[in-house]
PDB file of N, CA and C in Angstrom:
ATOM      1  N   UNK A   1       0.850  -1.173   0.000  1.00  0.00           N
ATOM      2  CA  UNK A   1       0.000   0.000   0.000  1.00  0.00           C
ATOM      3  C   UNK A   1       0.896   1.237   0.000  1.00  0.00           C
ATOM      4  N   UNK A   2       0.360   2.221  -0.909  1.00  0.00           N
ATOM      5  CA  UNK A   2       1.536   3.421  -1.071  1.00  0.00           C
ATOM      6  C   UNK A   2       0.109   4.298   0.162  1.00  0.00           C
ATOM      7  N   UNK A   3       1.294   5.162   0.645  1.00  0.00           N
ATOM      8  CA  UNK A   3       0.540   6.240   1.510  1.00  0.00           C
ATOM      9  C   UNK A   3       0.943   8.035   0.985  1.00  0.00           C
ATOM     10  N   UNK A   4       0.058   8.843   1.277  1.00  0.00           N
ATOM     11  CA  UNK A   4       0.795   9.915   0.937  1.00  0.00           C
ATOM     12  C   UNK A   4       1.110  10.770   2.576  1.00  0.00           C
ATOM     13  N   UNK A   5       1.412  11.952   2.000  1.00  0.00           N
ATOM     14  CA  UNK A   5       2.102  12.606   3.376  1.00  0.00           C
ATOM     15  C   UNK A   5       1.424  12.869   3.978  1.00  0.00           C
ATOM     16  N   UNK A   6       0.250  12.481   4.550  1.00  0.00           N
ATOM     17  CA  UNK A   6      -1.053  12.592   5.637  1.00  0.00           C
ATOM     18  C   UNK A   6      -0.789  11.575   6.465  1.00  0.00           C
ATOM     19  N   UNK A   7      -0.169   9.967   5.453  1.00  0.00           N
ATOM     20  CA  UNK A   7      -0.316   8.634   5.627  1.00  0.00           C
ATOM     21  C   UNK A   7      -1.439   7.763   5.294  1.00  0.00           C
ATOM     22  N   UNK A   8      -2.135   8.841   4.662  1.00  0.00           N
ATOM     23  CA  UNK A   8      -3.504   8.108   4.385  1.00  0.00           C
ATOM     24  C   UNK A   8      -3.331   7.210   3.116  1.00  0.00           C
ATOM     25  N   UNK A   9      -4.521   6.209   2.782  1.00  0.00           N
ATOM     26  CA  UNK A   9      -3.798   5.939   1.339  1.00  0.00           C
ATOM     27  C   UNK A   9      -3.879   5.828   0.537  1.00  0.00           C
ATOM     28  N   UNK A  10      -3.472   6.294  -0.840  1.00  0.00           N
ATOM     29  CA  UNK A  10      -3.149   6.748  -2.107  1.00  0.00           C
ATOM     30  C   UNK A  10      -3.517   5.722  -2.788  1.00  0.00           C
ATOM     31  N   UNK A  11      -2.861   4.530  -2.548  1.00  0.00           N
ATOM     32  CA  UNK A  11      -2.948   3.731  -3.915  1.00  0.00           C
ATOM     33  C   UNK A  11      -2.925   2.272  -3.100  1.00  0.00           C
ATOM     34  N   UNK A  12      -3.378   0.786  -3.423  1.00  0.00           N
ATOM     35  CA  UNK A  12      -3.644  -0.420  -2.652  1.00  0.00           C
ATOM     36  C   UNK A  12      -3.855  -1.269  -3.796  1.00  0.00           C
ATOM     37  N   UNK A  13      -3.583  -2.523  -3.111  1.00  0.00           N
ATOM     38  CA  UNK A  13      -4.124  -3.673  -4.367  1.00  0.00           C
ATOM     39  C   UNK A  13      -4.670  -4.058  -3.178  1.00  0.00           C
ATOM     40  N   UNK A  14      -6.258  -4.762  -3.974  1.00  0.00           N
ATOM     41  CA  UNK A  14      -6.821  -5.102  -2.839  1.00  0.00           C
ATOM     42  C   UNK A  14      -7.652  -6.802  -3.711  1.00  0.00           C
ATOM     43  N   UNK A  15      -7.762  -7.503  -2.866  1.00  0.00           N
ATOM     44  CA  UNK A  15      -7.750  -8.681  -3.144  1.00  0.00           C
ATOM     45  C   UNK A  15      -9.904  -9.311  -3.360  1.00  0.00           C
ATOM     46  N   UNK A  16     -10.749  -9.261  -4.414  1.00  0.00           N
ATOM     47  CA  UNK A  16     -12.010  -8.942  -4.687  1.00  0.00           C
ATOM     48  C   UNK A  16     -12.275 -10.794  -5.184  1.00  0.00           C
ATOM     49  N   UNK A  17     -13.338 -10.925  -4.755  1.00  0.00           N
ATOM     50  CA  UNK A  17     -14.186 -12.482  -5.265  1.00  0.00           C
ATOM     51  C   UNK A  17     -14.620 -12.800  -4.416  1.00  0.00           C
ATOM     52  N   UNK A  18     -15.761 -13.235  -4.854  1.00  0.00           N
ATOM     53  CA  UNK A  18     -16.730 -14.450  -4.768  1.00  0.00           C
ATOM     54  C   UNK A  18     -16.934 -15.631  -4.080  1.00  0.00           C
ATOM     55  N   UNK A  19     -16.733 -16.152  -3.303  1.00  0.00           N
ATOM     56  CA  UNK A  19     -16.444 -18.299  -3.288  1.00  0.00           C
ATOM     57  C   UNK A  19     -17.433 -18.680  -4.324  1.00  0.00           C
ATOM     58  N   UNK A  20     -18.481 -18.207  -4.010  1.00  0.00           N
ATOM     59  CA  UNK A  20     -19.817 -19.459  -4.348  1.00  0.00           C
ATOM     60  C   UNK A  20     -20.286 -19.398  -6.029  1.00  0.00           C
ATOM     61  N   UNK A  21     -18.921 -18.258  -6.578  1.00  0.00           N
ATOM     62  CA  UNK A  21     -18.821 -18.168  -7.943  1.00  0.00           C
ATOM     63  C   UNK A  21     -17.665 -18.422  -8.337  1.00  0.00           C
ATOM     64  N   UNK A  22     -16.669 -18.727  -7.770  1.00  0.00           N
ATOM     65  CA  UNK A  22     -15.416 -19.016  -7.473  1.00  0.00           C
ATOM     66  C   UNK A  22     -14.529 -18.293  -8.836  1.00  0.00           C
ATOM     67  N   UNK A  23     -14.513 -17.063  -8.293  1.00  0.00           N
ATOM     68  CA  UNK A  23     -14.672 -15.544  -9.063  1.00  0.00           C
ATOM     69  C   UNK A  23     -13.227 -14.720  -7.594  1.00  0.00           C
ATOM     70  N   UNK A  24     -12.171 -14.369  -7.862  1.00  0.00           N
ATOM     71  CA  UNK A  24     -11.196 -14.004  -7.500  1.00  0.00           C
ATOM     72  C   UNK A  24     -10.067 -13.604  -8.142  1.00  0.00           C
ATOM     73  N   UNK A  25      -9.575 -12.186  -7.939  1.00  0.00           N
ATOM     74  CA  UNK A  25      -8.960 -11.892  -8.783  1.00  0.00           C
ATOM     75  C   UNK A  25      -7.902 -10.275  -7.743  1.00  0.00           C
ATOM     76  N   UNK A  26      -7.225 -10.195  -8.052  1.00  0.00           N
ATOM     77  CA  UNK A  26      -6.364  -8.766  -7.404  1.00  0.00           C
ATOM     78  C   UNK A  26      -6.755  -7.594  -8.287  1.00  0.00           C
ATOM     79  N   UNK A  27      -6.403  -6.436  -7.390  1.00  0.00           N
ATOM     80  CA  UNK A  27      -7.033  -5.625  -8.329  1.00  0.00           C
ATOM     81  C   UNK A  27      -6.419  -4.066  -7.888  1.00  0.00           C
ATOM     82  N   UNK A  28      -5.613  -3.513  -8.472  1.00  0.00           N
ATOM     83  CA  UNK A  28      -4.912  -2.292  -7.915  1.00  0.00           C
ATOM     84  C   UNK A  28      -5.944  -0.927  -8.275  1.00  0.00           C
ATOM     85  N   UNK A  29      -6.053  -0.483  -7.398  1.00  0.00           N
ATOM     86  CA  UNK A  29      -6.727   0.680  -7.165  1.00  0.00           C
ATOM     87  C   UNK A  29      -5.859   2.272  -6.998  1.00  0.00           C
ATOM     88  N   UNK A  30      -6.884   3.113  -7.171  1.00  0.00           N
ATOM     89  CA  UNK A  30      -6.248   4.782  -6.617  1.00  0.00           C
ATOM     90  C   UNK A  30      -7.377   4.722  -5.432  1.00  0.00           C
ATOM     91  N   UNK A  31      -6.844   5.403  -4.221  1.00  0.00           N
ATOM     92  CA  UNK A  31      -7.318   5.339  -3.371  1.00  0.00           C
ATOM     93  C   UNK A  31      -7.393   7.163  -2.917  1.00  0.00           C
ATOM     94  N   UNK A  32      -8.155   7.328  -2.532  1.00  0.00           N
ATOM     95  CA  UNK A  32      -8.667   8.955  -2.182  1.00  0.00           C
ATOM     96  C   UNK A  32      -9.580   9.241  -0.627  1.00  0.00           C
ATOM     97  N   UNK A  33      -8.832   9.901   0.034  1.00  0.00           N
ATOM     98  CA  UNK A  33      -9.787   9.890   1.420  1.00  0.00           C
ATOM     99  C   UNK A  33      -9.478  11.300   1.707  1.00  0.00           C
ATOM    100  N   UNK A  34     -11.109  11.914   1.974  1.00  0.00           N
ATOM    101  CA  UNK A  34     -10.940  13.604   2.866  1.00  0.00           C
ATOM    102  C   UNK A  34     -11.578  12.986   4.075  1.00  0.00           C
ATOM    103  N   UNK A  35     -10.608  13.284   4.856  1.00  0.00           N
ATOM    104  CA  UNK A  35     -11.564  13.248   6.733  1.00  0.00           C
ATOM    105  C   UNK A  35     -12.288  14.329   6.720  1.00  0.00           C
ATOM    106  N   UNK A  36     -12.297  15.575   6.682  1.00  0.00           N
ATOM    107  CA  UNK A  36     -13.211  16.348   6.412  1.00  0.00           C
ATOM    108  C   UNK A  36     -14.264  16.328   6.090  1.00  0.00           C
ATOM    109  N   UNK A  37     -14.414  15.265   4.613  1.00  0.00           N
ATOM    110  CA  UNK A  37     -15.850  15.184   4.451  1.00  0.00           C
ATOM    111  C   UNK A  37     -16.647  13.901   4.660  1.00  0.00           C
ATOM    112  N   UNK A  38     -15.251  13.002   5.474  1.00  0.00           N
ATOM    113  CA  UNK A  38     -15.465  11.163   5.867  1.00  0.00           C
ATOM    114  C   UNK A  38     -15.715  10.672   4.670  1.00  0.00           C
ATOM    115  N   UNK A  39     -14.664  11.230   3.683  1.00  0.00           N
ATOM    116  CA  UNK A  39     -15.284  10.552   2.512  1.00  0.00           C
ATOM    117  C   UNK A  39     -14.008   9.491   2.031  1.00  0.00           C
ATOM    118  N   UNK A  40     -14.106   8.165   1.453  1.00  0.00           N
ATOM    119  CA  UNK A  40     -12.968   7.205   1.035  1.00  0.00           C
ATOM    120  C   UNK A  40     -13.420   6.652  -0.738  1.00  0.00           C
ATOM    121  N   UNK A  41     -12.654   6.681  -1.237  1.00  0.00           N
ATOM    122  CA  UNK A  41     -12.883   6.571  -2.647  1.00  0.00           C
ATOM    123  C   UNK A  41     -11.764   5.609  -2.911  1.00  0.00           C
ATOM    124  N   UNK A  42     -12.332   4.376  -3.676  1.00  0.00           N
ATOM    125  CA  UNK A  42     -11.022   3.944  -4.394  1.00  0.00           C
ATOM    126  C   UNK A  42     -11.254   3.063  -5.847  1.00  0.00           C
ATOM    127  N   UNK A  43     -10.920   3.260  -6.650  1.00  0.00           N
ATOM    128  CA  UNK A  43     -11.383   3.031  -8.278  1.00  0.00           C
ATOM    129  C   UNK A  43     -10.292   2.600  -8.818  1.00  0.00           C
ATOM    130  N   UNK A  44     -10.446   1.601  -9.683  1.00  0.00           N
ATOM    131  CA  UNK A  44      -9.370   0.889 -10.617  1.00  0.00           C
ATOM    132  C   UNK A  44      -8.343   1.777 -11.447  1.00  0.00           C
ATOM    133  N   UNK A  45      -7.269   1.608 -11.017  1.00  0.00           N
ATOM    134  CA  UNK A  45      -5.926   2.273 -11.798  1.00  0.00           C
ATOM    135  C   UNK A  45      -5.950   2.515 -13.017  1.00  0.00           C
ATOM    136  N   UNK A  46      -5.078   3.330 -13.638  1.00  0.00           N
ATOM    137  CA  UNK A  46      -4.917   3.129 -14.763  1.00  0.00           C
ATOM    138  C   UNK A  46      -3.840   1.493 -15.331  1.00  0.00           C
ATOM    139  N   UNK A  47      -3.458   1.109 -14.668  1.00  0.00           N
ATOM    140  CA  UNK A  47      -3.308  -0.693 -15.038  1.00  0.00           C
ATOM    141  C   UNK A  47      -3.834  -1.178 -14.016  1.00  0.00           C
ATOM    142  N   UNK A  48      -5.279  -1.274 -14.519  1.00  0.00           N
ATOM    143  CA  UNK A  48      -6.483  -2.360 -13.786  1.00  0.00           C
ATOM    144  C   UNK A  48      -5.759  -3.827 -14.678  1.00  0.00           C
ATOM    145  N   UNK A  49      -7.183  -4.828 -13.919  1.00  0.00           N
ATOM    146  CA  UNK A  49      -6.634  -5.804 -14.481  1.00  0.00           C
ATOM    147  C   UNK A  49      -6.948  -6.095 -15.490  1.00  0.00           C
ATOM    148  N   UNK A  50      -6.471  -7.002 -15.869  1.00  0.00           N
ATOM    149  CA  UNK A  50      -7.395  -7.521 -17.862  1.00  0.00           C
ATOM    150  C   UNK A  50      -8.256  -8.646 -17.286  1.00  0.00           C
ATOM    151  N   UNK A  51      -8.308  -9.280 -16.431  1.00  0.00           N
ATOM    152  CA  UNK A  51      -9.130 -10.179 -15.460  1.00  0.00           C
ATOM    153  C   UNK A  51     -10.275 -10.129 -15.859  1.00  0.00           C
ATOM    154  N   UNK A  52     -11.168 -10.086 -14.264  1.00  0.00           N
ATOM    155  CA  UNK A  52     -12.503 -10.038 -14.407  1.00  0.00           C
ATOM    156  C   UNK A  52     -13.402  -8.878 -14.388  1.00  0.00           C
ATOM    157  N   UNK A  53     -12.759  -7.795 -14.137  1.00  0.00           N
ATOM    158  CA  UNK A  53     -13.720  -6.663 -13.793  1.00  0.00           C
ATOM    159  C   UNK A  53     -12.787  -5.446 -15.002  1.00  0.00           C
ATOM    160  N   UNK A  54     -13.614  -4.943 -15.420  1.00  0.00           N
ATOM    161  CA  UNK A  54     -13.832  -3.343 -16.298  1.00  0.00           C
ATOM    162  C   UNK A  54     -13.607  -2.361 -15.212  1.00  0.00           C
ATOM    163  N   UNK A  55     -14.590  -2.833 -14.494  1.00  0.00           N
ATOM    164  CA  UNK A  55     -14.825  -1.692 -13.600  1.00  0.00           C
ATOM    165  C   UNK A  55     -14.578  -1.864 -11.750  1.00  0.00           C
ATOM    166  N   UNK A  56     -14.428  -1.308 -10.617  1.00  0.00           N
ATOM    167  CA  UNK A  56     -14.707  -1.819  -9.630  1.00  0.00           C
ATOM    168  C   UNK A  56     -14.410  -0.656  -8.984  1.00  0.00           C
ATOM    169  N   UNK A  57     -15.044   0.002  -8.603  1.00  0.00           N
ATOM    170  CA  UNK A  57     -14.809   1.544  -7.703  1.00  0.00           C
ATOM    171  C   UNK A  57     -16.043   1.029  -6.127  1.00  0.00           C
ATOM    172  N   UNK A  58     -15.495   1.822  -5.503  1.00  0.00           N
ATOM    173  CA  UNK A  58     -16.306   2.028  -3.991  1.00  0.00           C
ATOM    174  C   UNK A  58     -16.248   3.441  -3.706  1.00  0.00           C
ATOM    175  N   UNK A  59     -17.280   3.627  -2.906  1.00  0.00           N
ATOM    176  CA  UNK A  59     -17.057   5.069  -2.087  1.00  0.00           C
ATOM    177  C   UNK A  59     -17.865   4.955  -0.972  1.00  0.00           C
ATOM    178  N   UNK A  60     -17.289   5.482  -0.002  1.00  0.00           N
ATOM    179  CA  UNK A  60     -17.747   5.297   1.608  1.00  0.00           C
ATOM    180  C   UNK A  60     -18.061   6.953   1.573  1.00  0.00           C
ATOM    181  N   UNK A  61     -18.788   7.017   2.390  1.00  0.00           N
ATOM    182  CA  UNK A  61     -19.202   8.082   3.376  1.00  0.00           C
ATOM    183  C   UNK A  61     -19.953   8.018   4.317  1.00  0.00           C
ATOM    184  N   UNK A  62     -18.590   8.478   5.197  1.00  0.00           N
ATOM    185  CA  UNK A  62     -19.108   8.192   6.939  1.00  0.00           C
ATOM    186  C   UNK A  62     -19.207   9.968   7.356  1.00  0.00           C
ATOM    187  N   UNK A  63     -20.849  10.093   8.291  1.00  0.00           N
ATOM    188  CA  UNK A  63     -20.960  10.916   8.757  1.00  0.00           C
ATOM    189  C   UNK A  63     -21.674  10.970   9.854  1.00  0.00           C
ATOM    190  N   UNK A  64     -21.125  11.461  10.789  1.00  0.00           N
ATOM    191  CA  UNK A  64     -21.485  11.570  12.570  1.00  0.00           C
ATOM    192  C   UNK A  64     -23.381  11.995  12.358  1.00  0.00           C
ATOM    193  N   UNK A  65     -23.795  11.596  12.858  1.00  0.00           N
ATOM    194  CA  UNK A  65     -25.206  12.009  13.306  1.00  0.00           C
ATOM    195  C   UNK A  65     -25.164  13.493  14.051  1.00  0.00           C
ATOM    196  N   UNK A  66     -24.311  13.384  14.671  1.00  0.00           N
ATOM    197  CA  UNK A  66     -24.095  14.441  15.844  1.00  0.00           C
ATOM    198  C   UNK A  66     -22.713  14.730  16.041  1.00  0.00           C
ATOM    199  N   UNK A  67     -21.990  15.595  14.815  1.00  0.00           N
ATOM    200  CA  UNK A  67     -20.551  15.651  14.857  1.00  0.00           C
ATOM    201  C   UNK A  67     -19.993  16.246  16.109  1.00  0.00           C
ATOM    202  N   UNK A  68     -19.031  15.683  16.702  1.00  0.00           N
ATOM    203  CA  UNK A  68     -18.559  16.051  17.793  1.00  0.00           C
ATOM    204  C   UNK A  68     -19.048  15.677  19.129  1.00  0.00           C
ATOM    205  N   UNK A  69     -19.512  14.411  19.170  1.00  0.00           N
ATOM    206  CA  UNK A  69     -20.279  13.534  19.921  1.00  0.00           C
ATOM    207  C   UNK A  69     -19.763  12.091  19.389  1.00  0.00           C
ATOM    208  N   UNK A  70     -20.011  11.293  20.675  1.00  0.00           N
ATOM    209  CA  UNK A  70     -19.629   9.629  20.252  1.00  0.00           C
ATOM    210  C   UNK A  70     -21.099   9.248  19.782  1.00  0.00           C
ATOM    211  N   UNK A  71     -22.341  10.002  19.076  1.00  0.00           N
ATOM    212  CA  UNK A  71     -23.954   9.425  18.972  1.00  0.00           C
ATOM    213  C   UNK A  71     -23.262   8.830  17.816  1.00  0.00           C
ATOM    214  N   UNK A  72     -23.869   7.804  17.514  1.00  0.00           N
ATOM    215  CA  UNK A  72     -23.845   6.796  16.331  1.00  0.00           C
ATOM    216  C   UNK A  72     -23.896   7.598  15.126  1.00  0.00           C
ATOM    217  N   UNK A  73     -23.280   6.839  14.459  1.00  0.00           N
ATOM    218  CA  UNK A  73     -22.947   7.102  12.605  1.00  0.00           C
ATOM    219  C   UNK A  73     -23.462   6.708  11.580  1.00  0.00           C
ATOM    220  N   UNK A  74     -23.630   8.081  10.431  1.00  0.00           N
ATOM    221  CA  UNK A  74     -23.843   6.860   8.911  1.00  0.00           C
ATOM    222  C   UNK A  74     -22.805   6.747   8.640  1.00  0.00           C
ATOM    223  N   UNK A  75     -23.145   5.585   8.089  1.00  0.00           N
ATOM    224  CA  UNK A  75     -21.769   5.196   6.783  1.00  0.00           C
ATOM    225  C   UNK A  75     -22.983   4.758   5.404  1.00  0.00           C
ATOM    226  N   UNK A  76     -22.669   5.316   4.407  1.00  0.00           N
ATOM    227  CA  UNK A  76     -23.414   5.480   2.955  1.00  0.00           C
ATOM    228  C   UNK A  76     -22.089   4.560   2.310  1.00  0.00           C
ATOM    229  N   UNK A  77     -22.095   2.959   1.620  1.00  0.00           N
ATOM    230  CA  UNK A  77     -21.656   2.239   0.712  1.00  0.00           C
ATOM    231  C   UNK A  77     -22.016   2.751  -0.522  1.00  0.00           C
ATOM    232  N   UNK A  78     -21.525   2.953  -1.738  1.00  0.00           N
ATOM    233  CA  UNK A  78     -21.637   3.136  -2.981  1.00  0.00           C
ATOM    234  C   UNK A  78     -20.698   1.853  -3.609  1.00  0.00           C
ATOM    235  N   UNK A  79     -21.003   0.930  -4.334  1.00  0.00           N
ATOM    236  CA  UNK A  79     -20.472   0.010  -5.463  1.00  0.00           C
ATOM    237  C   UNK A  79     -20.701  -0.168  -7.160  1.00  0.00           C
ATOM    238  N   UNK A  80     -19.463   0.405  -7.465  1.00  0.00           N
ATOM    239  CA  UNK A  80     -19.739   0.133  -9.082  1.00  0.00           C
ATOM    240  C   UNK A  80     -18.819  -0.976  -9.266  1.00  0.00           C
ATOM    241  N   UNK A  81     -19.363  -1.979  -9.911  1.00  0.00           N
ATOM    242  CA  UNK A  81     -18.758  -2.791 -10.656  1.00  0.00           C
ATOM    243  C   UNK A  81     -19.749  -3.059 -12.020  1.00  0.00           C
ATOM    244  N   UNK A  82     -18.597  -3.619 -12.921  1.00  0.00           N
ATOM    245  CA  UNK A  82     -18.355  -3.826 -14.299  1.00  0.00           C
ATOM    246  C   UNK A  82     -18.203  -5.195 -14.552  1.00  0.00           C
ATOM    247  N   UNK A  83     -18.271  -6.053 -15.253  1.00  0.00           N
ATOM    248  CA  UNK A  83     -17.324  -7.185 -15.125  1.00  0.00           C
ATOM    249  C   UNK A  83     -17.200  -7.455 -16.869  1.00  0.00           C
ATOM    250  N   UNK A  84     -16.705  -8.240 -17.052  1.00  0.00           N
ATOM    251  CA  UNK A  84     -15.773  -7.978 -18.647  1.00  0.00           C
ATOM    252  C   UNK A  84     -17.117  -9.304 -19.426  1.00  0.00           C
ATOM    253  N   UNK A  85     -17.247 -10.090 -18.741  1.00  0.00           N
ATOM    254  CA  UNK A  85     -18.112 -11.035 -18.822  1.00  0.00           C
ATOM    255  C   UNK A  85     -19.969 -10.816 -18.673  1.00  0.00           C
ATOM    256  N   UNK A  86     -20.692 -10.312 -19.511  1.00  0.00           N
ATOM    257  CA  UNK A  86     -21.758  -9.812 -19.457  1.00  0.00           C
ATOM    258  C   UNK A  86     -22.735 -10.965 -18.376  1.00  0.00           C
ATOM    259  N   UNK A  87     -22.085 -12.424 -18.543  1.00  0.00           N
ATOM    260  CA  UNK A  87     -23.303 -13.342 -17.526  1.00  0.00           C
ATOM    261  C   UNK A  87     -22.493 -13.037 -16.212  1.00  0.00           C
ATOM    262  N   UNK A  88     -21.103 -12.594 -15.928  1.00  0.00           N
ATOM    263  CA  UNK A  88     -20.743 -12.248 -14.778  1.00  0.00           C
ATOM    264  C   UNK A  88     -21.728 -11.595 -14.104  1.00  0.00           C
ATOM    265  N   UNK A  89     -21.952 -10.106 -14.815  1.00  0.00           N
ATOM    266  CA  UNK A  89     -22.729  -8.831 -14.265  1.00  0.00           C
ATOM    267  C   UNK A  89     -23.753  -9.474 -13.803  1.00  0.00           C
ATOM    268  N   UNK A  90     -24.667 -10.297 -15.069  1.00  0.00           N
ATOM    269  CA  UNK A  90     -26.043 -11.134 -14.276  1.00  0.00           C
ATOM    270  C   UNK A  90     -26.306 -11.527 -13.027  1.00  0.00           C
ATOM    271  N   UNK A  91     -25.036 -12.880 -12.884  1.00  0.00           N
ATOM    272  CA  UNK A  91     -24.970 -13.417 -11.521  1.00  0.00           C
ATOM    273  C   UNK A  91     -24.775 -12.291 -10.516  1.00  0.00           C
ATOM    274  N   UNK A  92     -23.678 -11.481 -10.813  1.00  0.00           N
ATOM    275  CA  UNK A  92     -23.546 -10.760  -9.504  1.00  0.00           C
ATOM    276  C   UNK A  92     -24.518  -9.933  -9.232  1.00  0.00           C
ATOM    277  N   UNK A  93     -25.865  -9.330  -9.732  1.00  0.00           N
ATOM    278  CA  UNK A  93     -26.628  -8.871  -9.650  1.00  0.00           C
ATOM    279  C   UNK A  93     -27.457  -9.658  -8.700  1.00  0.00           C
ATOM    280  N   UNK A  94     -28.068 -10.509  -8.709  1.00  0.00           N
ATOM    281  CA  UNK A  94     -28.752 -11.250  -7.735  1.00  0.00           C
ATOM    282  C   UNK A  94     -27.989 -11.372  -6.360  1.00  0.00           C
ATOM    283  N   UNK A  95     -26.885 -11.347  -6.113  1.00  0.00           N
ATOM    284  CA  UNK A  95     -25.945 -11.397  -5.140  1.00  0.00           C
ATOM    285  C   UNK A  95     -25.307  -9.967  -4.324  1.00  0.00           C
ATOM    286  N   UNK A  96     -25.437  -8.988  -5.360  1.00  0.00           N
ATOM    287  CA  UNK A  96     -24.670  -7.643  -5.170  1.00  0.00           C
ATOM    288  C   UNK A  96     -25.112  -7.123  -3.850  1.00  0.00           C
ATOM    289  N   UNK A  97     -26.547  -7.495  -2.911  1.00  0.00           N
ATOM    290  CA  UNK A  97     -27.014  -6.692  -1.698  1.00  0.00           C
ATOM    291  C   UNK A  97     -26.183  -7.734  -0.915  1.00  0.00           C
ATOM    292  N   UNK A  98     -26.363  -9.081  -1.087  1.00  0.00           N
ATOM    293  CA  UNK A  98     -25.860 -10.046  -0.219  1.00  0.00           C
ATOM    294  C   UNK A  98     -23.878  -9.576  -0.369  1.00  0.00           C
ATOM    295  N   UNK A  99     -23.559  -9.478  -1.135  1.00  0.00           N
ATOM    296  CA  UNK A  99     -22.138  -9.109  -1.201  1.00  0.00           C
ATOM    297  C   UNK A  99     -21.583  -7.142  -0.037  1.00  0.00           C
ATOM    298  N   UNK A 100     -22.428  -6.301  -0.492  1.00  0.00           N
ATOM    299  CA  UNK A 100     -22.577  -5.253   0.017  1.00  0.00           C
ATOM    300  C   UNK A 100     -22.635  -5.173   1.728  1.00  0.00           C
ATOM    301  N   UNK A 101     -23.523  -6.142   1.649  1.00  0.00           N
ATOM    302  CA  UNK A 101     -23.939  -6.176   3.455  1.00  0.00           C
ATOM    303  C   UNK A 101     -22.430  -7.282   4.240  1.00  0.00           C
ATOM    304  N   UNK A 102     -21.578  -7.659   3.487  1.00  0.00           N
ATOM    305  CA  UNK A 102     -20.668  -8.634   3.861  1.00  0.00           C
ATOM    306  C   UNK A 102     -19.627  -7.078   3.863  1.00  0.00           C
ATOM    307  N   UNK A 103     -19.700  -6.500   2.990  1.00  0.00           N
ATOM    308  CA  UNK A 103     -18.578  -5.776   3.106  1.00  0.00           C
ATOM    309  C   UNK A 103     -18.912  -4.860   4.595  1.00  0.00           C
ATOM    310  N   UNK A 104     -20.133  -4.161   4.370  1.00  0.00           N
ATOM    311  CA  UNK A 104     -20.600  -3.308   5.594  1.00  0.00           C
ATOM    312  C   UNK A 104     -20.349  -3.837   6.759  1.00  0.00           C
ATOM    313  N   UNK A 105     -20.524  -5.634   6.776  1.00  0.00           N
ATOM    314  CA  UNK A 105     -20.308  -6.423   8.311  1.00  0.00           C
ATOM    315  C   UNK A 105     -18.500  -6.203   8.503  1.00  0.00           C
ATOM    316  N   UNK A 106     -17.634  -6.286   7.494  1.00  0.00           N
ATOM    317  CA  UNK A 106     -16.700  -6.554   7.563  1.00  0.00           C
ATOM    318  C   UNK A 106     -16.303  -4.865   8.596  1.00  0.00           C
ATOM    319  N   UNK A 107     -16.310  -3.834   7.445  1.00  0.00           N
ATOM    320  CA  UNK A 107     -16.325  -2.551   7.889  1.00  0.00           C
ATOM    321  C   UNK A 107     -16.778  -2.517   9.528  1.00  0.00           C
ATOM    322  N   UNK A 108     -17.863  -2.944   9.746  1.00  0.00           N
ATOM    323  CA  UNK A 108     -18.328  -2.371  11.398  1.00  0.00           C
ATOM    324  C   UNK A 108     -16.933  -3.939  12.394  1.00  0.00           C
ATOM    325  N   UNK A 109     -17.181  -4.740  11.738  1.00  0.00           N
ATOM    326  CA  UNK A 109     -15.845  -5.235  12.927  1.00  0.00           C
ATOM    327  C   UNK A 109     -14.599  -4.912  12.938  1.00  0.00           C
ATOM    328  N   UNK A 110     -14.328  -3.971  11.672  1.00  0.00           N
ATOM    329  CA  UNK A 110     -12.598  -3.557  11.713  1.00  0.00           C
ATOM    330  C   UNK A 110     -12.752  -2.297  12.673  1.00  0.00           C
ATOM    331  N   UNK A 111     -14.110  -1.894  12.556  1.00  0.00           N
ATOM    332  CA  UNK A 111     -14.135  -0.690  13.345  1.00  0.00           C
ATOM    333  C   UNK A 111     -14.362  -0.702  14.887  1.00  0.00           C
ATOM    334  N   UNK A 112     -14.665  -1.878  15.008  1.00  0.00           N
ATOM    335  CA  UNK A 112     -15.127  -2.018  16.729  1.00  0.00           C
ATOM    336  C   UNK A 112     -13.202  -2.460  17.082  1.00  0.00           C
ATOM    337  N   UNK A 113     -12.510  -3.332  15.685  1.00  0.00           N
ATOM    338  CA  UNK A 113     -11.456  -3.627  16.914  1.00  0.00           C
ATOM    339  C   UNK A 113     -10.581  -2.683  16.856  1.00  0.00           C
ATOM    340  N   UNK A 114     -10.499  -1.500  16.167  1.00  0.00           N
ATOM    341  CA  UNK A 114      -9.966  -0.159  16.581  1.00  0.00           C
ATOM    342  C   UNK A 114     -10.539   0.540  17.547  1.00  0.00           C
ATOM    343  N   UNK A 115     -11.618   0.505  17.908  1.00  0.00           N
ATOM    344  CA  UNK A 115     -12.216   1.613  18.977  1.00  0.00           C
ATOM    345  C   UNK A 115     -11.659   0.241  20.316  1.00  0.00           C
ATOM    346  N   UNK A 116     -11.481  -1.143  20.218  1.00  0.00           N
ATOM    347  CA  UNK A 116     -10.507  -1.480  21.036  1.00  0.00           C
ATOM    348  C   UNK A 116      -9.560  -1.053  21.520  1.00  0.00           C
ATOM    349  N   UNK A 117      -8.456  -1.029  20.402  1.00  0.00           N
ATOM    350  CA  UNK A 117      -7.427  -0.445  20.558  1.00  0.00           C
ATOM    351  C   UNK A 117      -7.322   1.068  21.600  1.00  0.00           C
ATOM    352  N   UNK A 118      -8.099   1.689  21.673  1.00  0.00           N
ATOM    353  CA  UNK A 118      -8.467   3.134  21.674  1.00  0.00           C
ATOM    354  C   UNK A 118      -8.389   3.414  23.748  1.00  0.00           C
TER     355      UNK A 118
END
């Protein structure tokens, strides 16, 4: 993972698939984050892969209910994907909420074991 001079980070390969389509593939990204606006962006490089996906961008936005307070948070998921394979897109369509809500579960436990740390 490259970081820039914030440390935040810039650029990641991040590792994307499936099991139950047995659909896996790496995938280097540009990565973009303002704390300011809790916003995280990260979208396929200019050498994406020739793989399975065209496309594969995310964008988070996390925002305090009550900034400057511990009151609970949104976090807003955004997912574009592409896939190079038009019956890909199909399948993952029936799957894409069930995939989304895995990422969101993933997100709230990386976040509880940092507020561990804390």
């Amino acid at each position: 993972m490259e970081r820039d001079g914030a440390g935040l980070p810039k650029r990641a390969r991040l590792r994307v698939g499936y099991d139950k389509l047995g659909l896996e593939e790496n995938w280097d990204s540009i990565v973009a984050c303002d704390p300011a606006q809790g916003l995280v962006e990260a979208k396929s490089s200019e050498n994406a892969s020739q793989g399975l996906f065209d496309v594969l961008q995310t964008r988070w936005k996390i925002v305090p209910l009550e900034p400057g307070s511990d009151a609970p948070t949104t976090v807003k998921l955004d997912v574009n994907v592409k896939f190079r394979n038009p019956v890909y897109d199909q399948m993952f369509a029936q799957v894409e909420q069930k995939v989304a809500g895995a990422m969101i579960s993933a997100f709230e436990k990386r976040v509880k074991q940092l507020d561990e740390k804390l």
